[in-house]
C-alpha atoms as a PDB file:
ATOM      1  CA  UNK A   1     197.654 177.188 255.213  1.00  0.00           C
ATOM      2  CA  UNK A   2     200.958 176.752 257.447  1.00  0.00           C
ATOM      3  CA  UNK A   3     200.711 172.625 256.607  1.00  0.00           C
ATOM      4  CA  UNK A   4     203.857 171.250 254.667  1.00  0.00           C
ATOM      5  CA  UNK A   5     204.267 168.861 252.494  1.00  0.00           C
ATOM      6  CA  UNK A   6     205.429 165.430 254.576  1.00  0.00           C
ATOM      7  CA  UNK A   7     204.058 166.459 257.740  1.00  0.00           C
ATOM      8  CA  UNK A   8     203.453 163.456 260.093  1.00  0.00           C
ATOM      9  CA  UNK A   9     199.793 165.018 261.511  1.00  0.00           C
ATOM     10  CA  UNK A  10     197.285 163.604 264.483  1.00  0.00           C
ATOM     11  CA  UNK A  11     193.734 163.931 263.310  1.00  0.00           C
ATOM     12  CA  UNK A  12     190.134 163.016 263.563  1.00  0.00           C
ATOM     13  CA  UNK A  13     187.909 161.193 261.228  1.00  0.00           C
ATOM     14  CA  UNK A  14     184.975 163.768 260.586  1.00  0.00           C
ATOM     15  CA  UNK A  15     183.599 162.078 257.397  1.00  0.00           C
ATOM     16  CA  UNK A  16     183.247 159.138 255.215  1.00  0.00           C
ATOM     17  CA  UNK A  17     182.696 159.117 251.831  1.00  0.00           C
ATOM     18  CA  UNK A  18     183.191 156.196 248.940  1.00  0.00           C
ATOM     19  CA  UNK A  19     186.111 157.559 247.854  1.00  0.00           C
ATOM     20  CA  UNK A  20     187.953 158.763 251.128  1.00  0.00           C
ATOM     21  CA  UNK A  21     187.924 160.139 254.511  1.00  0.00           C
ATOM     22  CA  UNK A  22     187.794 163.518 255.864  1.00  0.00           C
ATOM     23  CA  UNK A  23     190.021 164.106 258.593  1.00  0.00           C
ATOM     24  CA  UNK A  24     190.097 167.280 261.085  1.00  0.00           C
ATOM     25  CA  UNK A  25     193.976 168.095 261.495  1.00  0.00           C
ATOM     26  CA  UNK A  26     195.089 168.880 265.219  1.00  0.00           C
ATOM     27  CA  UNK A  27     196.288 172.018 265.971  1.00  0.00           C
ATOM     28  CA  UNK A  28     194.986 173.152 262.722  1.00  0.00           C
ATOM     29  CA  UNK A  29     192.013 174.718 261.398  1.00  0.00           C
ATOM     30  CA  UNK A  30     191.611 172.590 258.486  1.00  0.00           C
ATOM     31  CA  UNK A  31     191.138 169.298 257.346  1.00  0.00           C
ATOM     32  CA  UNK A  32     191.844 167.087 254.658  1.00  0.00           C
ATOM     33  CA  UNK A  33     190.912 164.161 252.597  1.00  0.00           C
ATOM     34  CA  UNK A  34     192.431 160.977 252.670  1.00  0.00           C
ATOM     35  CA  UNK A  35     191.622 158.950 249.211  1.00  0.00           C
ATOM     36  CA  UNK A  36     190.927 155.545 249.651  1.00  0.00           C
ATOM     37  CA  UNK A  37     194.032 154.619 247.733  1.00  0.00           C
ATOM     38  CA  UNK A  38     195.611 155.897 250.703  1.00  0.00           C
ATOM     39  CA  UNK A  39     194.098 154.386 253.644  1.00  0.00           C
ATOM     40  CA  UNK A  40     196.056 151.164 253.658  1.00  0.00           C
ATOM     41  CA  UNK A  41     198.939 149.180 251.792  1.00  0.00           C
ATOM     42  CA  UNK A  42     196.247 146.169 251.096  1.00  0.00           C
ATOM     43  CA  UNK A  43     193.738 146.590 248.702  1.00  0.00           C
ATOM     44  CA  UNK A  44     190.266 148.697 249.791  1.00  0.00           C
ATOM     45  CA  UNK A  45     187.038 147.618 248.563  1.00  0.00           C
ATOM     46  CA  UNK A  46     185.178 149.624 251.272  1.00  0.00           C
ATOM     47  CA  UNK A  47     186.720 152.150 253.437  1.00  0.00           C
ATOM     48  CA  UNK A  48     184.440 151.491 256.397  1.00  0.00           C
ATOM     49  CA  UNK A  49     185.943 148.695 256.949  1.00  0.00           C
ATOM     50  CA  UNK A  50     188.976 150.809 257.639  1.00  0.00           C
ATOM     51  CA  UNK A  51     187.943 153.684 259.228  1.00  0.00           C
ATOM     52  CA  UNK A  52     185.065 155.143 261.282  1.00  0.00           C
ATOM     53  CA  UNK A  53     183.806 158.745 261.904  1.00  0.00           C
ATOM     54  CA  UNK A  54     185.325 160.103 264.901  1.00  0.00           C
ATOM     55  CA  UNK A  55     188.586 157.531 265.273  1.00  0.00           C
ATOM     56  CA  UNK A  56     191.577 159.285 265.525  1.00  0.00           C
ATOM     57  CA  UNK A  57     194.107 158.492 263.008  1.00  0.00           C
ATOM     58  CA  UNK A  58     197.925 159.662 262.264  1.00  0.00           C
ATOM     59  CA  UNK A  59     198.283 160.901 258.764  1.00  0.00           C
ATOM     60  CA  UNK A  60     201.034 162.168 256.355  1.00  0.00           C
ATOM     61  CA  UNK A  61     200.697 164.981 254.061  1.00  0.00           C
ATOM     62  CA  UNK A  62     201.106 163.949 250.949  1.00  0.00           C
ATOM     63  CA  UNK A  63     200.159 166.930 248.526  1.00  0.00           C
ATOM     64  CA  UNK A  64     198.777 171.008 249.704  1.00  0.00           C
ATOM     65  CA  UNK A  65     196.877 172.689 246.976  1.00  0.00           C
ATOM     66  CA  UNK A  66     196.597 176.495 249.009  1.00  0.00           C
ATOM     67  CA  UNK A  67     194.947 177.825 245.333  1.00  0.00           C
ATOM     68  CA  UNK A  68     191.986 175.467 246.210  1.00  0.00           C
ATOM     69  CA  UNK A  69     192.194 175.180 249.886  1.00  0.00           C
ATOM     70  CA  UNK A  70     192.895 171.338 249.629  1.00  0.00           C
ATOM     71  CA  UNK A  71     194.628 169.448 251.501  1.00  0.00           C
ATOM     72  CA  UNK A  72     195.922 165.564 250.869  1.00  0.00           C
ATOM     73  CA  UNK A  73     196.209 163.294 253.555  1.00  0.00           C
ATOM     74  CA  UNK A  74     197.893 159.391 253.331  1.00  0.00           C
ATOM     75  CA  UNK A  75     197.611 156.745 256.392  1.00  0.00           C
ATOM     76  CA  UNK A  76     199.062 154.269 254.013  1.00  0.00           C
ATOM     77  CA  UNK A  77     202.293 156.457 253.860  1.00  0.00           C
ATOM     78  CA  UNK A  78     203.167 155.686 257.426  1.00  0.00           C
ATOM     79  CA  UNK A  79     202.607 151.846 257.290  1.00  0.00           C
ATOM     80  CA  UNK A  80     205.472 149.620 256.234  1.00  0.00           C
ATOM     81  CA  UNK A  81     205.276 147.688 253.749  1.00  0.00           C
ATOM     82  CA  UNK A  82     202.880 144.590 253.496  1.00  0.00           C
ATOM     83  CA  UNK A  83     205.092 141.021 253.931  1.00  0.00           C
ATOM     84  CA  UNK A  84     206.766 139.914 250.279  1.00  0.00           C
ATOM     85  CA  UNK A  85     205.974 143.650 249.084  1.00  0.00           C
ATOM     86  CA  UNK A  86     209.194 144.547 248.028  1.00  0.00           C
ATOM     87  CA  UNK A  87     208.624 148.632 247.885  1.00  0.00           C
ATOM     88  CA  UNK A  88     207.709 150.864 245.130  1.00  0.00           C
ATOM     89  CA  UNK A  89     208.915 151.352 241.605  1.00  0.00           C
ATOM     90  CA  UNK A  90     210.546 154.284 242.662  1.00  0.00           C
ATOM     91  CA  UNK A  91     213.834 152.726 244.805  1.00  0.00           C
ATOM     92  CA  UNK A  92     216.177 154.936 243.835  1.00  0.00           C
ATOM     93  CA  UNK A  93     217.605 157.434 246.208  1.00  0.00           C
ATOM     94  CA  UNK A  94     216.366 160.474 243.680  1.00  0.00           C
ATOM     95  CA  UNK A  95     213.207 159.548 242.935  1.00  0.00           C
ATOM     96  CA  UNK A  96     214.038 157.458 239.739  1.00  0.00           C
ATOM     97  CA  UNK A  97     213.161 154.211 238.478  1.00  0.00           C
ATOM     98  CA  UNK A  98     215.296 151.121 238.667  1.00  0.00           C
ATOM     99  CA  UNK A  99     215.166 148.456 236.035  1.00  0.00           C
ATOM    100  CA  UNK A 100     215.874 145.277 236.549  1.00  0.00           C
ATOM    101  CA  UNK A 101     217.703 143.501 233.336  1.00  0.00           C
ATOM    102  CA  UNK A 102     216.760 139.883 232.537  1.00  0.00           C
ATOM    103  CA  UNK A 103     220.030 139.187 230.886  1.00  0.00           C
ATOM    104  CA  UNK A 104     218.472 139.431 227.553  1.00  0.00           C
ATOM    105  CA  UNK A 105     218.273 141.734 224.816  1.00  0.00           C
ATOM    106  CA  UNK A 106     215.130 142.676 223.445  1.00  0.00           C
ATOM    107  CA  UNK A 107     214.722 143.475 219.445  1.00  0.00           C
ATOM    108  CA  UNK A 108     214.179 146.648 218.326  1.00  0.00           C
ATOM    109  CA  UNK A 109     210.819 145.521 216.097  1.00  0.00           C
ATOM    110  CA  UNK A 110     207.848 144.786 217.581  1.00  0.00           C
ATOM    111  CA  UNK A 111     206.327 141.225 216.869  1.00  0.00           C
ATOM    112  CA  UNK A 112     202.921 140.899 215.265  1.00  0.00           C
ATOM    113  CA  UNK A 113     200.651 137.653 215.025  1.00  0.00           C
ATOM    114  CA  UNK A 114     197.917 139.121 213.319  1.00  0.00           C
ATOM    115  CA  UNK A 115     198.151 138.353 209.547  1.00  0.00           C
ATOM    116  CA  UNK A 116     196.224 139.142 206.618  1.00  0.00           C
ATOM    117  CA  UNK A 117     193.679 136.022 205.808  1.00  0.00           C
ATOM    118  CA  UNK A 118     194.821 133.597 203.761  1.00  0.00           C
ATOM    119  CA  UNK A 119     193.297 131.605 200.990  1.00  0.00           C
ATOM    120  CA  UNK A 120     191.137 129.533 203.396  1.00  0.00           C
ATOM    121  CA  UNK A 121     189.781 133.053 205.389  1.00  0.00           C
ATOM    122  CA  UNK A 122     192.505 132.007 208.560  1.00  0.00           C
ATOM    123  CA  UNK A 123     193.078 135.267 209.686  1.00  0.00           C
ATOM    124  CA  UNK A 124     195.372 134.784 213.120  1.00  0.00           C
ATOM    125  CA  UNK A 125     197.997 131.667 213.397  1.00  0.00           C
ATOM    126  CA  UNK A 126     195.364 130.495 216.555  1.00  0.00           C
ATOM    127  CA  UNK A 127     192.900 130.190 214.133  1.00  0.00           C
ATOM    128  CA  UNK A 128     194.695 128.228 212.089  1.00  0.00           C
ATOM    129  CA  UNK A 129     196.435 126.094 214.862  1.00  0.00           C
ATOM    130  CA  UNK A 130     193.104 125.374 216.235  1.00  0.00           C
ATOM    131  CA  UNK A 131     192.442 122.768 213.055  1.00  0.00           C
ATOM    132  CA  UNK A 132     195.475 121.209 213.392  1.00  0.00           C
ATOM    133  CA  UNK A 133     195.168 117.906 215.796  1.00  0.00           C
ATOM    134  CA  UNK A 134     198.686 116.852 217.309  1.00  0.00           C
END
């Protein structure tokens, strides 16, 4: 396989499946699967709604596996990004995650509500704060 990894590719739909599309690469003698978490930025229930067999589409290449002759293909790669979607996790300019710090600091032991039962058999404080009318 001469295809690299974040090549912007022109291809044909050749087949549909529930989990993806298979897609005929141009100038190549391959294809590739698109996985229906890659077809669009919005959610996909069902990728024929998307995409039909034969429609020419542009894809990205998001991952090439020569061991196993695979090749995978994104659509959703090339979109921008849906209005109010403010990007990915991943916004820094390495590849690492940003945090963003509510001003707080956390404690370092984790809280836990369940309690062993009590004389009366109340085992969690909801149970308890169920029989109490305010």
């Amino acid at each position: 396989m001469s295809i690299e990894v974040g090549a912007v590719l022109k291809g044909k739909v050749t087949g549909i499946q529930s989990f993806g599309a298979f897609v005929a690469l141009e100038g190549e003698n391959t294809q590739g699967l698109v996985h229906i978490s890659e077809v669009s930025n919005t959610y996909v229930k069902d990728i024929n709604d998307f995409l039909q067999v034969g429609q020419e589409v542009e894809v990205k290449v998001i991952k090439v596996d020569e061991a196993n002759n695979k090749t995978s293909l994104s659509i959703r790669a090339l979109m921008p990004n849906p209005e109010g979607n403010k990007g990915s996790k991943k916004d820094g300019k390495d590849g690492s995650s940003r945090r963003r710090s509510s001003g707080k600091k956390r404690g370092s032991s984790p809280v836990s509500y369940k309690s062993d039962p009590d004389d009366n058999g109340y085992a969690l404080l909801a149970d308890k704060l169920k029989d109490i009318q305010l």
